[in-house]
N, C-alpha and C. Protein backbone atom coordinates (compact mmCIF):
# COMPACT_ATOMS: atom_id res chain seq x y z
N UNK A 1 -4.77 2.52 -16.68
CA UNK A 1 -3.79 3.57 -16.64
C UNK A 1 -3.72 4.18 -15.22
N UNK A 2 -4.97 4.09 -14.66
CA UNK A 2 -4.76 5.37 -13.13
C UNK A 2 -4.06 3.85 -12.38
N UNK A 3 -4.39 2.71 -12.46
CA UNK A 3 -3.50 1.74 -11.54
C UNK A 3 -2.01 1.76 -11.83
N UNK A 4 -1.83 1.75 -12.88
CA UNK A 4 -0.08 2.02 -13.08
C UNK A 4 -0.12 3.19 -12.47
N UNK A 5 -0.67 4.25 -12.60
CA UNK A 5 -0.14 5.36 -12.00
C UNK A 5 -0.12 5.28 -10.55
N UNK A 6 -1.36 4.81 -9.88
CA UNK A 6 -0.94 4.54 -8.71
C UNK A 6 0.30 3.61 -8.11
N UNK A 7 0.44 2.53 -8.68
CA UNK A 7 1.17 1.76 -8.61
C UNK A 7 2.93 2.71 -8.33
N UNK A 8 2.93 3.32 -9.35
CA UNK A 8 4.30 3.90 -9.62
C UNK A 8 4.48 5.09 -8.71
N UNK A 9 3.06 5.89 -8.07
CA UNK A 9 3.04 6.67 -6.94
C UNK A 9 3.68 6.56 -5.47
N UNK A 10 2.74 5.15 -5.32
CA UNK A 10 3.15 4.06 -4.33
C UNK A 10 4.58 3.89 -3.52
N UNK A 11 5.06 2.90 -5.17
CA UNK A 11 6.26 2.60 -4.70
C UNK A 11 7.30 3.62 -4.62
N UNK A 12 7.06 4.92 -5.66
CA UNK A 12 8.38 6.09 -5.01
C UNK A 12 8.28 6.54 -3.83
N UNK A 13 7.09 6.24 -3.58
CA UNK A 13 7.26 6.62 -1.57
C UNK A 13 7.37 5.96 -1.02
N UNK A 14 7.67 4.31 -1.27
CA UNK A 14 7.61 3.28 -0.51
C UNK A 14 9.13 3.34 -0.26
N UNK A 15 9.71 3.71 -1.93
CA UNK A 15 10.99 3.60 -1.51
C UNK A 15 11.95 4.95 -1.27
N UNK A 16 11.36 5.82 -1.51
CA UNK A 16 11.63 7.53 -0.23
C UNK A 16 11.76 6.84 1.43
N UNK A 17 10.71 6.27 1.52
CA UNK A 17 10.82 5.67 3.25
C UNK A 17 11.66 5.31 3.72
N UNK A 18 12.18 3.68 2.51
CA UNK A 18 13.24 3.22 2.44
C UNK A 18 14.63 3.52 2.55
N UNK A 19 14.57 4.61 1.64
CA UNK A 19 15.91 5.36 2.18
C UNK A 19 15.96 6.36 3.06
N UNK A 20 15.28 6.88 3.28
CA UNK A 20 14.85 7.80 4.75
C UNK A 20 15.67 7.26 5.78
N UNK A 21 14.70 5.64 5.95
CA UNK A 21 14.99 4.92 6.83
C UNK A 21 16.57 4.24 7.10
N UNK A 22 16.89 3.91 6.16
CA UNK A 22 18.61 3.42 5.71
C UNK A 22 19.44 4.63 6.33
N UNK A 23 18.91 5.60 5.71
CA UNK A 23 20.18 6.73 6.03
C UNK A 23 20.47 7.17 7.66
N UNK A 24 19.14 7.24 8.25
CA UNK A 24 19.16 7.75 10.07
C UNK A 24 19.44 6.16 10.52
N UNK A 25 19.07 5.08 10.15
CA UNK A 25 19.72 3.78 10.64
C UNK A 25 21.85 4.39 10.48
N UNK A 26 21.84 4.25 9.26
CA UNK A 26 23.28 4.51 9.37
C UNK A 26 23.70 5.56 9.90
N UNK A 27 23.48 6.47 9.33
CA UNK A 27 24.20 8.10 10.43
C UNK A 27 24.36 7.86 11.87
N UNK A 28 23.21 7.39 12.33
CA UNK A 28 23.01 6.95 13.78
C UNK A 28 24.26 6.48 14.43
N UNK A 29 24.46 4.94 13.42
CA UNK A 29 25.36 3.81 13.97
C UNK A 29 26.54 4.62 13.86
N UNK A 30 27.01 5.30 12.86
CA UNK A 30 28.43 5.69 12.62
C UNK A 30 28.40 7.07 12.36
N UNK A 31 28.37 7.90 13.83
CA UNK A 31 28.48 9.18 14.21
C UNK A 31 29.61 9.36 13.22
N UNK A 32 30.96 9.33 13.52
CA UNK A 32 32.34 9.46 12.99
C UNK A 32 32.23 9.58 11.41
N UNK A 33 31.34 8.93 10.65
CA UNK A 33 31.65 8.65 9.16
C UNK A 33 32.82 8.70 8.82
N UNK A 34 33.47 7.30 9.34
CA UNK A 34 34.34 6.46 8.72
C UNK A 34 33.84 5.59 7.72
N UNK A 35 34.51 5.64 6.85
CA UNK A 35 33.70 4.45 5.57
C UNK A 35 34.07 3.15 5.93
N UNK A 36 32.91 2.25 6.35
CA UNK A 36 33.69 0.88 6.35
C UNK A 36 32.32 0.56 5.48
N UNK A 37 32.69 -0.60 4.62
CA UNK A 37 31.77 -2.07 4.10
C UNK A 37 30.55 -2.23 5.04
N UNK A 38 28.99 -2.52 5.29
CA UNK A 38 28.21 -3.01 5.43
C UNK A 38 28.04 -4.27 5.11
N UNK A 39 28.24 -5.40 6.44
CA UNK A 39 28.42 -6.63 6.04
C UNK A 39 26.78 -7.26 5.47
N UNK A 40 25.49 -6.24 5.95
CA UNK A 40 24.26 -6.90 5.68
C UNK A 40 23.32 -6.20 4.91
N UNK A 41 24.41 -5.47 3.88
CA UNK A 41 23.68 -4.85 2.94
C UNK A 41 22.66 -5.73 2.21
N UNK A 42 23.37 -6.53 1.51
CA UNK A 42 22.28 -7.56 0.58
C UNK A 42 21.24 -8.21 1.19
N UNK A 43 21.05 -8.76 2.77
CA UNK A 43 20.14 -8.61 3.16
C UNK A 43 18.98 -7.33 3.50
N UNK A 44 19.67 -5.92 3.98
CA UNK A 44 18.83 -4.82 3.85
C UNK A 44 18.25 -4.70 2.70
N UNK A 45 18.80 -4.69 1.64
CA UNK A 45 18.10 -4.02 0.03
C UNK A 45 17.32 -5.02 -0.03
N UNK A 46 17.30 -6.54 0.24
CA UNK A 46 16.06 -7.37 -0.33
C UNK A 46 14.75 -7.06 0.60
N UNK A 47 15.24 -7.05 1.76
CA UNK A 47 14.15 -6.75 2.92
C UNK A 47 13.36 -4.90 2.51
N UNK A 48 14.00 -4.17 1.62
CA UNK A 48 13.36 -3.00 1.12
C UNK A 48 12.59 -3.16 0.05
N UNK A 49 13.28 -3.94 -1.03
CA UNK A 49 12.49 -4.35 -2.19
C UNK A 49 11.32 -4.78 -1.65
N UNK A 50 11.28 -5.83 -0.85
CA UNK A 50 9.84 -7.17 -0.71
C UNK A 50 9.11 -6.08 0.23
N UNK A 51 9.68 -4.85 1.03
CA UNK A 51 8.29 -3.45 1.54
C UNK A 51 8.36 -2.54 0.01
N UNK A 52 9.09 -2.21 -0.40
CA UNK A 52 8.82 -1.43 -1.29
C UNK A 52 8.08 -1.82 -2.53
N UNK A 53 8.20 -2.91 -3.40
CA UNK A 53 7.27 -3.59 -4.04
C UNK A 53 6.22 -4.12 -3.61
N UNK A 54 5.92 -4.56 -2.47
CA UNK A 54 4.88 -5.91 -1.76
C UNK A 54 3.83 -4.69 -1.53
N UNK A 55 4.15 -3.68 -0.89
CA UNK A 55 2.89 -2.86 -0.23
C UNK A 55 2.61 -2.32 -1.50
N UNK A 56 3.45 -1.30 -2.33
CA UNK A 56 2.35 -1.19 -3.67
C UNK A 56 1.26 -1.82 -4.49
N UNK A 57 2.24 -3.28 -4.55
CA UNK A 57 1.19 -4.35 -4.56
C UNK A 57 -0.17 -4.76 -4.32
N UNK A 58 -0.11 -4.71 -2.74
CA UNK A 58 -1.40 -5.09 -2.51
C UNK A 58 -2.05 -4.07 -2.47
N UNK A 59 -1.91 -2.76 -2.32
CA UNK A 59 -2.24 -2.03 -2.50
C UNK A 59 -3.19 -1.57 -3.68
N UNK A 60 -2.53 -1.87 -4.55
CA UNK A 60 -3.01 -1.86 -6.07
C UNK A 60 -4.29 -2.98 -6.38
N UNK A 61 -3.85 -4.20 -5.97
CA UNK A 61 -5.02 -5.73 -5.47
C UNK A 61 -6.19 -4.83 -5.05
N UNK A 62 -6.12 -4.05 -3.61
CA UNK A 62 -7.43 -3.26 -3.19
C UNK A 62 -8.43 -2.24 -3.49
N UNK A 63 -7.43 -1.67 -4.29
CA UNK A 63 -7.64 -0.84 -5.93
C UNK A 63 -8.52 -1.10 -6.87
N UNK A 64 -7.75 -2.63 -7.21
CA UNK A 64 -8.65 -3.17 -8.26
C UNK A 64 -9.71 -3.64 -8.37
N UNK A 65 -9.66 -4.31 -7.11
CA UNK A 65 -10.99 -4.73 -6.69
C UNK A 65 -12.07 -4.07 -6.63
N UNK A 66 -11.76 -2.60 -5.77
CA UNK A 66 -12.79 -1.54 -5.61
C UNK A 66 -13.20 -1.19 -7.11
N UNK A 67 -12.55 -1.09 -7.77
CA UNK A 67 -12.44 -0.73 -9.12
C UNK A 67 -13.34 -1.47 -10.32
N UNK A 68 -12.89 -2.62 -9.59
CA UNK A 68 -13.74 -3.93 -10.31
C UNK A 68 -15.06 -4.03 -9.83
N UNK A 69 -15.35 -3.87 -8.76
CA UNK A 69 -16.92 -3.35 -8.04
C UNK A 69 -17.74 -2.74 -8.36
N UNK A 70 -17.05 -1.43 -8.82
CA UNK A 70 -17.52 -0.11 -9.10
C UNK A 70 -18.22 -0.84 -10.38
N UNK A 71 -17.59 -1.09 -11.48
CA UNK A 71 -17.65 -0.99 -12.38
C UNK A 71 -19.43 -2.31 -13.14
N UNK A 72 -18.83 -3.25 -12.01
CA UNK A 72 -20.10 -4.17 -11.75
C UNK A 72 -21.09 -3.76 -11.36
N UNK A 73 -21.14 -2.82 -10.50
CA UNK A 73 -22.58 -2.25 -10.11
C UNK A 73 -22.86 -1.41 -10.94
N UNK A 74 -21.93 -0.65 -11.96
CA UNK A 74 -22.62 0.21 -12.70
C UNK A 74 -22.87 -0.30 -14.13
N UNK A 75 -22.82 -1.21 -14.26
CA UNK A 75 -23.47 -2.02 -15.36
C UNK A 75 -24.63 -2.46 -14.73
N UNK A 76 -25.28 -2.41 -13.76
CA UNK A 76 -26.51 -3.11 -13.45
C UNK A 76 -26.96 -1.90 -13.09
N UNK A 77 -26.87 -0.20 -13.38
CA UNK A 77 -27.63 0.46 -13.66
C UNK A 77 -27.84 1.20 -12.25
N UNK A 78 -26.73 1.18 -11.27
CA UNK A 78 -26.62 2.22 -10.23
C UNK A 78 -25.62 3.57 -10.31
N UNK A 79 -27.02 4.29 -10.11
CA UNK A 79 -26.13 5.85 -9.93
C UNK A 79 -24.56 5.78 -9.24
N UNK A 80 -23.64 6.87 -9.53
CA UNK A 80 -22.51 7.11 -8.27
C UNK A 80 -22.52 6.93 -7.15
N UNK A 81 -23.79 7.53 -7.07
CA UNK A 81 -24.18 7.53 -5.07
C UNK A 81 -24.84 6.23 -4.65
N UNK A 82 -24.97 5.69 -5.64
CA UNK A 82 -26.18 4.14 -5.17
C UNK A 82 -24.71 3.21 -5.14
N UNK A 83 -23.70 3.26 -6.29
CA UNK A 83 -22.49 2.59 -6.01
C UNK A 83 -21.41 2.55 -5.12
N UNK A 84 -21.44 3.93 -4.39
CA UNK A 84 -20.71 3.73 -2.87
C UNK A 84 -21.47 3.52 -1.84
N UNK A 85 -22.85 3.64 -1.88
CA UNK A 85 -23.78 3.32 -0.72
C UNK A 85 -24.17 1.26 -0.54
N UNK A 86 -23.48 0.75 -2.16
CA UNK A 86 -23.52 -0.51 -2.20
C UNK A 86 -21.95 -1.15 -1.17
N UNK A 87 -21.16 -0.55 -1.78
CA UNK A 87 -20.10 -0.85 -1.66
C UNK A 87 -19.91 -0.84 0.13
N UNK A 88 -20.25 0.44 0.92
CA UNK A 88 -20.06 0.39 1.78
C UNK A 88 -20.83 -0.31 2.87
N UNK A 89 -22.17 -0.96 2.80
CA UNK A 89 -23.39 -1.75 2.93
C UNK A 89 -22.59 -3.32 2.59
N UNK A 90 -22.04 -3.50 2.19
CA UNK A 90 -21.70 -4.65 1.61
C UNK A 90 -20.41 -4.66 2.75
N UNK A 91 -19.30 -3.84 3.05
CA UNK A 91 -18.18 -3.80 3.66
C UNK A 91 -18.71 -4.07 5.12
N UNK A 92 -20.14 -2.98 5.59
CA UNK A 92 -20.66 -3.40 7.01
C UNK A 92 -21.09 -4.26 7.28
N UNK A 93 -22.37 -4.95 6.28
CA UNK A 93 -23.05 -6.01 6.48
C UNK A 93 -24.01 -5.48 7.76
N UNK A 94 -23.93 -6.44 8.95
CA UNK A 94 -24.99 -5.79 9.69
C UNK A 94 -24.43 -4.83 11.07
N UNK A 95 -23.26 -5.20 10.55
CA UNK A 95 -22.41 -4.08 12.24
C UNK A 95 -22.26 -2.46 11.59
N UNK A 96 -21.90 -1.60 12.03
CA UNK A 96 -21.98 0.01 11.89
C UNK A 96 -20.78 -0.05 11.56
N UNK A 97 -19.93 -0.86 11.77
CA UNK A 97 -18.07 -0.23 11.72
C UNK A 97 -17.69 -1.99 11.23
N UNK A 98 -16.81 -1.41 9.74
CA UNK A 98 -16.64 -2.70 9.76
C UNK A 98 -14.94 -3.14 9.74
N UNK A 99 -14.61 -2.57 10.57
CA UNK A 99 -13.46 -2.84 11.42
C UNK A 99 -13.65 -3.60 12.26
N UNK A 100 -14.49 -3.13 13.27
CA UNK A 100 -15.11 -4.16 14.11
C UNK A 100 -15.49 -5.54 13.30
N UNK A 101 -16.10 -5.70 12.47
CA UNK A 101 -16.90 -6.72 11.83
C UNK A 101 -15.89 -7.50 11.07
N UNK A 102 -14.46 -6.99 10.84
CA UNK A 102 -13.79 -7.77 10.08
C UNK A 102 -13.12 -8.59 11.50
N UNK A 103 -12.78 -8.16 12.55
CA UNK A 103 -11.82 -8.64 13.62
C UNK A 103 -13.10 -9.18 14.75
N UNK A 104 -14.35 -9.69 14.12
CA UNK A 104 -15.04 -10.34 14.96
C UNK A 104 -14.87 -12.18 14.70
């Protein structure tokens, strides 16, 4: 249930952006607001869908996973605090930052 909810969090802001973004793209182009046709609409809306669905998405993937972690270590009988001190030990490995350690 909290992943659908996230999920559905997600994408209304993915696609708030979306049109954020659409609207100062257009206002921009056509100071005047004259109405003409948009010849590359159907390409814009698919190129919003595949950000507006895709990042919830994986999003949700990173979610689950953590989620799915959690839930593995606490069947083998680790406290709260022993389960993010795994989790994040596991993300460093032996570097301090594992940002660094992923882009080595």
């Amino acid at each position: 249930m909290s992943l659908a909810l996230l999920f559905m969090k997600l994408a209304s802001l993915c696609w708030l952006c979306c049109c954020c973004h659409h609207a100062l793209v257009l206002f921009r182009s056509n100071t005047n607001l004259s109405s003409h046709r948009e010849a590359t609409m159907g390409k814009t809306l698919i190129s919003y869908s595949i950000i507006s669905w895709g990042y919830p998405l994986i999003m949700l993937g990173v979610a689950a996973a953590f989620k799915y972690k959690e839930r593995e270590l606490k069947t083998n009988g680790y406290t709260h605090v022993q389960v993010i001190a795994q989790i994040v030990q596991e993300l460093n490995g032996d570097n301090h930052c594992w940002y660094v350690a992923f882009f080595k």
